[in-house]
C-alpha atoms as a PDB file:
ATOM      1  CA  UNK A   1     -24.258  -6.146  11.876  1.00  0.00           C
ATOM      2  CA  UNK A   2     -23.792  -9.876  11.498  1.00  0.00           C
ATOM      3  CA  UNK A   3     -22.965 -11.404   7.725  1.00  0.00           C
ATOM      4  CA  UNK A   4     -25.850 -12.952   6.275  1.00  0.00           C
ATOM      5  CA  UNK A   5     -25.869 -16.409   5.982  1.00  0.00           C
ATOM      6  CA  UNK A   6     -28.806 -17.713   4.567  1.00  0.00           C
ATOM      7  CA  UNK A   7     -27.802 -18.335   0.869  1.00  0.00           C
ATOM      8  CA  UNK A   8     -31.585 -17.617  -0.150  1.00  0.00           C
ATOM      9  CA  UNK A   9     -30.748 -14.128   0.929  1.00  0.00           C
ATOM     10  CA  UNK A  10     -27.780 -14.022  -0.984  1.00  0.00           C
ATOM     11  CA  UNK A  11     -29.230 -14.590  -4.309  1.00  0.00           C
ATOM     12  CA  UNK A  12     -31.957 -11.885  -3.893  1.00  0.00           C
ATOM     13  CA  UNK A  13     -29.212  -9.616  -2.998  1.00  0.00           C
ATOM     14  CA  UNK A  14     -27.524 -10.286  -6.063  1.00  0.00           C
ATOM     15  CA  UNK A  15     -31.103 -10.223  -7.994  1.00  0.00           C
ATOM     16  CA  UNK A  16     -32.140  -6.723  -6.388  1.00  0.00           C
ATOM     17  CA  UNK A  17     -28.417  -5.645  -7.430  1.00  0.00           C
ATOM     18  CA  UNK A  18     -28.841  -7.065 -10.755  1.00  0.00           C
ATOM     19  CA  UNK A  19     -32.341  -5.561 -11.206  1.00  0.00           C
ATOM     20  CA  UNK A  20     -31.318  -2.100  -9.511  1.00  0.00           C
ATOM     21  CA  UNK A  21     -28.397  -1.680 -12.226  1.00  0.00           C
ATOM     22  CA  UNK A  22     -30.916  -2.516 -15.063  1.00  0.00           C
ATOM     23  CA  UNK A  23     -33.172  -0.136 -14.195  1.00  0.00           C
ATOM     24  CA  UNK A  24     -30.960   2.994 -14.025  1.00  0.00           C
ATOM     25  CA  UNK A  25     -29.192   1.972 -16.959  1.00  0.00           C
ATOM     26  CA  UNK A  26     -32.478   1.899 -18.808  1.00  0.00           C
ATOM     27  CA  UNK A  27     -33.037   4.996 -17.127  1.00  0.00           C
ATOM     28  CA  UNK A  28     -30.471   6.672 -19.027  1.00  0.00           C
ATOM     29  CA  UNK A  29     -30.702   5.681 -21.901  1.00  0.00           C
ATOM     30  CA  UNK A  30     -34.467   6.277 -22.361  1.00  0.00           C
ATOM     31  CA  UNK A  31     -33.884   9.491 -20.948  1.00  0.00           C
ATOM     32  CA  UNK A  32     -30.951  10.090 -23.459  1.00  0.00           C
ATOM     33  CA  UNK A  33     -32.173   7.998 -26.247  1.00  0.00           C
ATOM     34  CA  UNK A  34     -28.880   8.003 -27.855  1.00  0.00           C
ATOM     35  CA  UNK A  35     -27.175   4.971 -29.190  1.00  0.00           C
ATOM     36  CA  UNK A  36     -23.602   6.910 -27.820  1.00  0.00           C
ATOM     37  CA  UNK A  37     -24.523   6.443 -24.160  1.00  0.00           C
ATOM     38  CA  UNK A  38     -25.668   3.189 -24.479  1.00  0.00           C
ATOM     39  CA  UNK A  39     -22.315   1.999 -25.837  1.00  0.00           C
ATOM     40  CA  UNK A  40     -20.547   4.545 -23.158  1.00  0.00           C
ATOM     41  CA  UNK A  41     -22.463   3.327 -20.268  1.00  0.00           C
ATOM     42  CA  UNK A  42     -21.615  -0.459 -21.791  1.00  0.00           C
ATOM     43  CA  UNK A  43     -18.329  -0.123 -22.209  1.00  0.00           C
ATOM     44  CA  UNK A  44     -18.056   1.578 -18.664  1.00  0.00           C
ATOM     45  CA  UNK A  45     -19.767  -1.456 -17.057  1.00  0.00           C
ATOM     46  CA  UNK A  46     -17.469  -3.976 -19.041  1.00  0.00           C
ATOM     47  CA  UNK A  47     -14.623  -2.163 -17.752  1.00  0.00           C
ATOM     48  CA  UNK A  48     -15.756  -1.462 -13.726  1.00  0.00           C
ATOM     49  CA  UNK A  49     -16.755  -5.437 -13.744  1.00  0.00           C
ATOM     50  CA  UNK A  50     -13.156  -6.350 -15.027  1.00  0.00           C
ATOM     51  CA  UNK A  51     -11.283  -4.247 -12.934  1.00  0.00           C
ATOM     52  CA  UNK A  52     -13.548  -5.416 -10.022  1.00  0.00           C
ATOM     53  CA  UNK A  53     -12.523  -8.845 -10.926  1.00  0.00           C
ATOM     54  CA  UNK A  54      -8.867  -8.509 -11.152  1.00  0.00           C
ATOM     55  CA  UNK A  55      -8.736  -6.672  -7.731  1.00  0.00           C
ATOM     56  CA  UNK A  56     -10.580  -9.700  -6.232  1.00  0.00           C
ATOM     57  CA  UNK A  57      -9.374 -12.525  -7.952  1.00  0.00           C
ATOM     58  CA  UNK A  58      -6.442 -11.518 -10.210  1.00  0.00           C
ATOM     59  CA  UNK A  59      -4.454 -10.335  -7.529  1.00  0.00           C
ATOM     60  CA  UNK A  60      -5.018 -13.148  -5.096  1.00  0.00           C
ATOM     61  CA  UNK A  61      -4.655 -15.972  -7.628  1.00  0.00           C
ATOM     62  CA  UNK A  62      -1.592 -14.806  -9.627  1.00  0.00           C
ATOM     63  CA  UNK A  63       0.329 -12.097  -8.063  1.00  0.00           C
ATOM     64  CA  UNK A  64       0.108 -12.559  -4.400  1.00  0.00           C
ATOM     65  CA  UNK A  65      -1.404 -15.775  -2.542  1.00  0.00           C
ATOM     66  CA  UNK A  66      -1.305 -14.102   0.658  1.00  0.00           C
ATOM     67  CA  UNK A  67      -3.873 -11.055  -0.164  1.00  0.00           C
ATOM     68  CA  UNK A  68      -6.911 -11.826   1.597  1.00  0.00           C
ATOM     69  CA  UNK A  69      -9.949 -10.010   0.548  1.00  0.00           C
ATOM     70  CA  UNK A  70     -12.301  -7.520   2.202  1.00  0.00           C
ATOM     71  CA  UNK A  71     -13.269  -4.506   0.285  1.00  0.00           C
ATOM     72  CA  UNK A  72     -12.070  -2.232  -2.286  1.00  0.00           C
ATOM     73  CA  UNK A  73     -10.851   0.026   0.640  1.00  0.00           C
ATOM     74  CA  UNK A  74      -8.593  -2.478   1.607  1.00  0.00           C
ATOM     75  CA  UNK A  75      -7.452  -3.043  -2.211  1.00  0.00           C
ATOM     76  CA  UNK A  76      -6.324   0.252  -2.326  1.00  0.00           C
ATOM     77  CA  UNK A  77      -4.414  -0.283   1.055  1.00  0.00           C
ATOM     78  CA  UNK A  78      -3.129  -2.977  -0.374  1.00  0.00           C
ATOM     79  CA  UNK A  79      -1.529  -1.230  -3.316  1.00  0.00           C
ATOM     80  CA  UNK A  80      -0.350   1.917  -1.228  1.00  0.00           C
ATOM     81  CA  UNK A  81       1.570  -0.816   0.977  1.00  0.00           C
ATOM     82  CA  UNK A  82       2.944  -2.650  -1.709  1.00  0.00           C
ATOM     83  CA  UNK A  83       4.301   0.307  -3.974  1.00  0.00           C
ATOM     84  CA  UNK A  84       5.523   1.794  -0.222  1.00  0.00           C
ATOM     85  CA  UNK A  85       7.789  -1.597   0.281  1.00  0.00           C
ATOM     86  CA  UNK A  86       8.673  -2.317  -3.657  1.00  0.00           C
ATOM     87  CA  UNK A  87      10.402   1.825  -3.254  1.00  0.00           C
ATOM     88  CA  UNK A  88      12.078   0.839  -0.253  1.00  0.00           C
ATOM     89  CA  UNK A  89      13.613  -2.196  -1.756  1.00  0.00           C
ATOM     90  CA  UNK A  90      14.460  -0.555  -4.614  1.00  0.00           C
END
């Protein structure tokens, strides 16, 4: 399957994403209707959005230039390799 390429596209990816996420969120909480699962489900999307973030940017800005990016796969490839070579140099 090719990459898409038309930017339009792109965006209403990110939108359907964006809207998709909304929805179930609301989903729970309506179904919960309790104030302690909104802030739980918050705090959980804070946190998965900042980790995404330093695995994609973090890493490749300001611990190792020469990461290139792919997937979160590859991330944890990445940090399998690198704990693999930092024991053998230790």
């Amino acid at each position: 399957m090719a990459d898409i390429q038309d930017s339009r596209l792109i965006y209403l990816k990110g939108g359907l994403f964006l809207t998709l996420g909304i929805f179930a969120a609301s989903l729970v909480v309506v179904i919960t209707m309790s104030w302690q699962v909104l802030l739980l489900l918050s705090i959980c999307i804070w946190s998965f959005c900042r980790f995404y973030y330093f695995a994609f940017y973090v890493i490749e800005n300001y611990v190792d230039g020469g990461y290139q990016f792919r997937g979160l796969f590859d991330f944890l490839r990445y940090l399998i390799s690198h704990r693999t070579e930092s024991e053998r140099v230790e």
